[in-house]
N, C-alpha and C. Protein backbone atom coordinates (compact mmCIF):
# COMPACT_ATOMS: atom_id res chain seq x y z
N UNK A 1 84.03 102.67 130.62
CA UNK A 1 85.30 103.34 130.52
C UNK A 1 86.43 102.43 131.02
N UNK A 2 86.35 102.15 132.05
CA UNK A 2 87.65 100.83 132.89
C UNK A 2 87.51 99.80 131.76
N UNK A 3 86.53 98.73 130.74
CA UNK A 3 86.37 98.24 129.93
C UNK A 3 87.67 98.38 129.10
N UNK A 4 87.41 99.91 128.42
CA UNK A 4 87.76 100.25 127.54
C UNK A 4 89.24 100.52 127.35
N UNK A 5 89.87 100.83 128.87
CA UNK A 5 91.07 101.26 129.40
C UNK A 5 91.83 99.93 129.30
N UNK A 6 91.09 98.63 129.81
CA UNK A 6 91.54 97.40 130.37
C UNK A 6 92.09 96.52 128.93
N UNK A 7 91.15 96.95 127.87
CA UNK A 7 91.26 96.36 126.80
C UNK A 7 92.06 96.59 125.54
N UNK A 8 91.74 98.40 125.91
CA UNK A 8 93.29 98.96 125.34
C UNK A 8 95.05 98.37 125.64
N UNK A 9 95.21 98.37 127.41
CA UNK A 9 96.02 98.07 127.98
C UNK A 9 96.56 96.75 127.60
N UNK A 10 95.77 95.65 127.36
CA UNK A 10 95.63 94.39 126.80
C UNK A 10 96.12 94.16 125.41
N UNK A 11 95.70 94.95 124.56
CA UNK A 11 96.30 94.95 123.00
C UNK A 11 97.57 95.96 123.40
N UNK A 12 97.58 96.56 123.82
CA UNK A 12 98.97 97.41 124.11
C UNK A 12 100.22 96.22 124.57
N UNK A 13 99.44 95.41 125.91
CA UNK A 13 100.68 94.25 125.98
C UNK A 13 101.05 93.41 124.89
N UNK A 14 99.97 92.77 124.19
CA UNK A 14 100.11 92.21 123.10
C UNK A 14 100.67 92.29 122.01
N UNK A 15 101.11 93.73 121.55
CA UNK A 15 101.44 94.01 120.70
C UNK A 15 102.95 94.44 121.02
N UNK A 16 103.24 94.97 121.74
CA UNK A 16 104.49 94.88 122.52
C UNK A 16 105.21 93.58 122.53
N UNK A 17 104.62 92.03 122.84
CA UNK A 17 104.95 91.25 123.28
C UNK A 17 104.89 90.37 121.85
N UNK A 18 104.34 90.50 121.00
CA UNK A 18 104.34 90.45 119.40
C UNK A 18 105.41 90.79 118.50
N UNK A 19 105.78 91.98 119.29
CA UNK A 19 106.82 92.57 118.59
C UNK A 19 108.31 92.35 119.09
N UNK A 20 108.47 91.74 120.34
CA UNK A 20 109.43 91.54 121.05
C UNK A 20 109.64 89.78 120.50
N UNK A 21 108.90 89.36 120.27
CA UNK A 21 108.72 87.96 119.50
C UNK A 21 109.02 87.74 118.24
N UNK A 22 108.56 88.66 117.36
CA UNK A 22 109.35 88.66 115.84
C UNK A 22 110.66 89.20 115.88
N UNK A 23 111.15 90.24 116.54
CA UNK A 23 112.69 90.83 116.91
C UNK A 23 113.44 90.08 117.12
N UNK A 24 112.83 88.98 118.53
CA UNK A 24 114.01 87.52 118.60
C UNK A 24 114.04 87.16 117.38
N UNK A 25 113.29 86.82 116.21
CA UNK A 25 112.98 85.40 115.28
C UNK A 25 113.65 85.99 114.55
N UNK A 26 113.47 87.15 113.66
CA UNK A 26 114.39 88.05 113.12
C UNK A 26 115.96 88.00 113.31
N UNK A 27 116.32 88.23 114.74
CA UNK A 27 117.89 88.05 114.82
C UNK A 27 118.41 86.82 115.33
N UNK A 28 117.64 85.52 115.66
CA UNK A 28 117.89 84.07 115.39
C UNK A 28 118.24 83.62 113.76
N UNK A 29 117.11 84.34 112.57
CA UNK A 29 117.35 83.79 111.59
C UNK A 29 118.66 84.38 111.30
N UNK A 30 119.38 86.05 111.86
CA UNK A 30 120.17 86.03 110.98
C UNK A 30 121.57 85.64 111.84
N UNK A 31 120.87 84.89 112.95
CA UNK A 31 122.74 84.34 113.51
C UNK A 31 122.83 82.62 112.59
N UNK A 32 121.23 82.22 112.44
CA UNK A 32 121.57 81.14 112.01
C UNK A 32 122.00 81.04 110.78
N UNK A 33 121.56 82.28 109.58
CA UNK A 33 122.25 82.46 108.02
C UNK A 33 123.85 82.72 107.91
N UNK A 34 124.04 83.32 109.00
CA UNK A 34 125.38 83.62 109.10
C UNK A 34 126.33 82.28 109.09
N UNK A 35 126.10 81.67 110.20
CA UNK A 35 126.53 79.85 110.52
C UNK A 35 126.46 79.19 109.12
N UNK A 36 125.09 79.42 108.66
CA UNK A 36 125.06 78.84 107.72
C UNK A 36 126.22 78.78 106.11
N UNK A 37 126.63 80.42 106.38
CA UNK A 37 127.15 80.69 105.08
C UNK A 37 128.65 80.20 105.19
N UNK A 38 129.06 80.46 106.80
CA UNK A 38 130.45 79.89 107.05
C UNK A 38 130.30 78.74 107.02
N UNK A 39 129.35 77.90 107.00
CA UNK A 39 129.34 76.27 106.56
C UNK A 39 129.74 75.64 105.34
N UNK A 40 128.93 76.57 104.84
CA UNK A 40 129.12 76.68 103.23
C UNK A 40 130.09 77.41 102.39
N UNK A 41 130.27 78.08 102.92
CA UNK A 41 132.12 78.24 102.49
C UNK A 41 133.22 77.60 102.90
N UNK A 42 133.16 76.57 104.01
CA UNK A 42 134.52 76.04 104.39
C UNK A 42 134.36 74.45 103.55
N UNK A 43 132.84 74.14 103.27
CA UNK A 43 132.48 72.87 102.25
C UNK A 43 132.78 73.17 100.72
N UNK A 44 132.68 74.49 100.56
CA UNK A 44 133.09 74.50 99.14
C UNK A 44 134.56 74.63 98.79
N UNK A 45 135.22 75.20 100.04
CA UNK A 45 136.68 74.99 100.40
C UNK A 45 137.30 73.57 100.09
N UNK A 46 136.75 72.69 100.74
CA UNK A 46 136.96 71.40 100.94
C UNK A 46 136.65 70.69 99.78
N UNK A 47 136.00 71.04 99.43
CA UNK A 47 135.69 69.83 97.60
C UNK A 47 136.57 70.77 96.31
N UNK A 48 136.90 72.12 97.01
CA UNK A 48 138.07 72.52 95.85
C UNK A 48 139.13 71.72 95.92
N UNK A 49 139.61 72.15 96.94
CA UNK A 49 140.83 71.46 97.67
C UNK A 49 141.05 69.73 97.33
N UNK A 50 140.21 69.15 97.36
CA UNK A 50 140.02 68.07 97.26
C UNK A 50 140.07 67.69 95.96
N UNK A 51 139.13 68.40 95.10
CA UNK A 51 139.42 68.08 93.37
C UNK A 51 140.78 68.27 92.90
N UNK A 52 141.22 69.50 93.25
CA UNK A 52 142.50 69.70 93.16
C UNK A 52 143.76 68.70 93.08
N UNK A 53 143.44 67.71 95.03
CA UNK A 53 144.27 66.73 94.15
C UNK A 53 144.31 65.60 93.72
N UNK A 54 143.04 65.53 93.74
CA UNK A 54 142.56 64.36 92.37
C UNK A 54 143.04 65.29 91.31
N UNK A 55 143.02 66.32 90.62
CA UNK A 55 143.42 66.55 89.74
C UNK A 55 144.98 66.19 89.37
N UNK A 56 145.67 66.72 91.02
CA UNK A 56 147.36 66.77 90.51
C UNK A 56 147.65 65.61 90.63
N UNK A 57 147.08 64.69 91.09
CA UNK A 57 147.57 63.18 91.04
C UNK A 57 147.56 62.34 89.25
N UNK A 58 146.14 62.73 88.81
CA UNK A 58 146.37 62.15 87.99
C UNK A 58 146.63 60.96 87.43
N UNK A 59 147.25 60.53 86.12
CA UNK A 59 147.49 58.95 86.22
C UNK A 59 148.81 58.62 87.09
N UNK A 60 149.62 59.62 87.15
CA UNK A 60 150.74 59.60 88.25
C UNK A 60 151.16 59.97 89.11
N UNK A 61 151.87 59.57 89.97
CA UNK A 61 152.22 60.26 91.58
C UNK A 61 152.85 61.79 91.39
N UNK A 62 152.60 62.43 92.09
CA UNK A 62 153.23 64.04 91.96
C UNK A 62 153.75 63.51 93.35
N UNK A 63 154.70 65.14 93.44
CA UNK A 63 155.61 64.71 94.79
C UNK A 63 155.04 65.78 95.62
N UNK A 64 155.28 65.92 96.94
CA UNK A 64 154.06 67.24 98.07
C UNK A 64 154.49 68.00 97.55
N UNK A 65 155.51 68.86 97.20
CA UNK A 65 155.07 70.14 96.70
C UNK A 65 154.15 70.07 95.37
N UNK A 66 153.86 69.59 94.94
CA UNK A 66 153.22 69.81 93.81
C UNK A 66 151.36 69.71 94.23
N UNK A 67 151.52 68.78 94.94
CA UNK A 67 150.48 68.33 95.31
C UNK A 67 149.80 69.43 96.61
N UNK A 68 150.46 70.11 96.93
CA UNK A 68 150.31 71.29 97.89
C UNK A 68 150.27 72.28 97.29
N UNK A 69 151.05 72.70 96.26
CA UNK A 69 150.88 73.78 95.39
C UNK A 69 149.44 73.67 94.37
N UNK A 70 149.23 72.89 93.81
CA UNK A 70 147.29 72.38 93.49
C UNK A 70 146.64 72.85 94.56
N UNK A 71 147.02 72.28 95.43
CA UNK A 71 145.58 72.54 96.87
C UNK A 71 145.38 74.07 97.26
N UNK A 72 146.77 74.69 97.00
CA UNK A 72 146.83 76.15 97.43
C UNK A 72 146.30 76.79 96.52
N UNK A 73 146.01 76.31 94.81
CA UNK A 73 146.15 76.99 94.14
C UNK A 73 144.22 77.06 94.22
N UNK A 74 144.16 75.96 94.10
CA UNK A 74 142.20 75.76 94.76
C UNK A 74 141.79 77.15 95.71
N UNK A 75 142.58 77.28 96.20
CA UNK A 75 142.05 78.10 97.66
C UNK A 75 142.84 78.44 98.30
N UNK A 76 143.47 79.68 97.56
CA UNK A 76 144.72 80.22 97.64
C UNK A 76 144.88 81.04 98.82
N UNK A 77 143.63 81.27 99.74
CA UNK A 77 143.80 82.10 101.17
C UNK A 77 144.38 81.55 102.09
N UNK A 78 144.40 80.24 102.03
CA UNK A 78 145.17 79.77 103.20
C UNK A 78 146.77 79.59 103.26
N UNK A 79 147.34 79.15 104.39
CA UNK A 79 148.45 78.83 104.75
C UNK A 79 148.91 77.49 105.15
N UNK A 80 149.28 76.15 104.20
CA UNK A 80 149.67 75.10 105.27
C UNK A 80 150.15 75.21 106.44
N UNK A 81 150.25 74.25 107.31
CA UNK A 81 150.24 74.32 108.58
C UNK A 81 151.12 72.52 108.72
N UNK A 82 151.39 72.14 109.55
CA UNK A 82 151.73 70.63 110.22
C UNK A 82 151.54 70.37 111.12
N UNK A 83 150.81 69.45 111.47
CA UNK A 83 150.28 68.96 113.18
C UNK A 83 150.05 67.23 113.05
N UNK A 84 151.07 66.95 113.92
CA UNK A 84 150.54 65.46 114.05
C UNK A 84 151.17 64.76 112.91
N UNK A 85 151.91 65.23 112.19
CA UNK A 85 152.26 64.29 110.74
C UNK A 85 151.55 64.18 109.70
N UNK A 86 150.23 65.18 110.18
CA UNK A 86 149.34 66.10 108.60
C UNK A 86 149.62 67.16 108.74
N UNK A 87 149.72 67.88 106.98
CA UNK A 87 149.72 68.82 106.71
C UNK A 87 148.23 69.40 106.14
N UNK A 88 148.24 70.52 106.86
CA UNK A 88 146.69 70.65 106.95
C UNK A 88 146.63 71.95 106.42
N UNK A 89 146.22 72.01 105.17
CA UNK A 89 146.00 73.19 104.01
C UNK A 89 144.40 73.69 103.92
N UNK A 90 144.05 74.68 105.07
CA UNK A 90 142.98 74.87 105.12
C UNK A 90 142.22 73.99 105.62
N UNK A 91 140.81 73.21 105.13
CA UNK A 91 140.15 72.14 105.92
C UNK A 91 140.21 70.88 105.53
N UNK A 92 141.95 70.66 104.52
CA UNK A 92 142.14 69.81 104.05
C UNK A 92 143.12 68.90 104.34
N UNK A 93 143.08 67.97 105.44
CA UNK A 93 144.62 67.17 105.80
C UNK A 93 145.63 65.87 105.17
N UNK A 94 146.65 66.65 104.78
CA UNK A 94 147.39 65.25 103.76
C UNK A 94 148.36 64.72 104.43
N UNK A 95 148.72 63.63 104.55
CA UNK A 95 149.63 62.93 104.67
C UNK A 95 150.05 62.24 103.99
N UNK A 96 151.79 62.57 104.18
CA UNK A 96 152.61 61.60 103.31
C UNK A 96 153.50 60.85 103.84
N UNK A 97 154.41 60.04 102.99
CA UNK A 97 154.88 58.92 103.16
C UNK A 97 156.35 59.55 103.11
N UNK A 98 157.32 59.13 103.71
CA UNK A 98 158.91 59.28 103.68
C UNK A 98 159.68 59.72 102.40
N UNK A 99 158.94 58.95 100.96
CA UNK A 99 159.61 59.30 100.00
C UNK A 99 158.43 60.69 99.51
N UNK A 100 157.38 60.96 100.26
CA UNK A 100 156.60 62.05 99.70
C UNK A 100 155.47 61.71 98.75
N UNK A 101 155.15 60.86 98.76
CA UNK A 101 153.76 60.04 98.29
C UNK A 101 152.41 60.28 99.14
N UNK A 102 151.53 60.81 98.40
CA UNK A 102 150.29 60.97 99.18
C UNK A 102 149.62 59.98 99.60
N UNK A 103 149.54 59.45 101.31
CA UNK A 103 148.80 58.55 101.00
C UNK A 103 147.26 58.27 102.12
N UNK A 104 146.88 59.72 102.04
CA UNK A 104 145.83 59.39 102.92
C UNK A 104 145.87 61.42 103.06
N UNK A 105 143.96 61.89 102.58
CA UNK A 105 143.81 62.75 102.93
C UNK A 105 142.34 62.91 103.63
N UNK A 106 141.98 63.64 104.35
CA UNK A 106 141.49 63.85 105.66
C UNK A 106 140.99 64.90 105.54
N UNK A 107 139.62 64.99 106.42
CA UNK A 107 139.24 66.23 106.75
C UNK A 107 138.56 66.23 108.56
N UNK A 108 139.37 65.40 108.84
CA UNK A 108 138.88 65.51 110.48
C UNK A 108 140.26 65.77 111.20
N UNK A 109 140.42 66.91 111.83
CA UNK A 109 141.62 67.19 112.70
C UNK A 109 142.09 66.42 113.53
């Protein structure tokens, strides 16, 4: 009988402690899918944005608004911003030149 009690008690921890083990793994995978998807939306952000103005450039220079208005039009949720002497349109940073020539875009803040 104590055997039987001891061994019950035993798969009782086990299974408890089984189950408290897949529960973590379970809500690890879904903090890490989550990370994941905001990864992957701010990268697909970034190669819109980016085609964009390879697109508005073209064989010729566009002037920043134009070239900002493309980028917005890529990924129209955001709001430019200016920091530092980039203008930073979402996860995309441009800088220009005095007469408004693009000449250097960025994606590290």
């Amino acid at each position: 009988m104590k055997t039987t009690t001891a061994a019950i008690g035993i798969l009782a921890a086990a299974l408890l402690v089984s189950n408290v083990w897949w529960a973590y793994r379970l809500l690890d995978a879904g903090v890490s899918y989550t990370y994941q998807g905001a990864s992957l939306e701010e990268s697909q952000q970034a190669l819109a944005q980016a085609l964009a103005v390879i697109d508005a450039l073209g064989a010729e220079r566009r002037s920043r608004e134009q070239v900002v208005q493309a980028v917005q039009a890529a990924w129209p949720s955001v709001e430019p911003f200016e920091k530092d002497g980039v203008l930073w349109v979402g996860r995309l940073g441009l800088r220009f030149d005095a007469a408004g020539r693009l000449i250097e875009a960025t994606t590290d803040p």
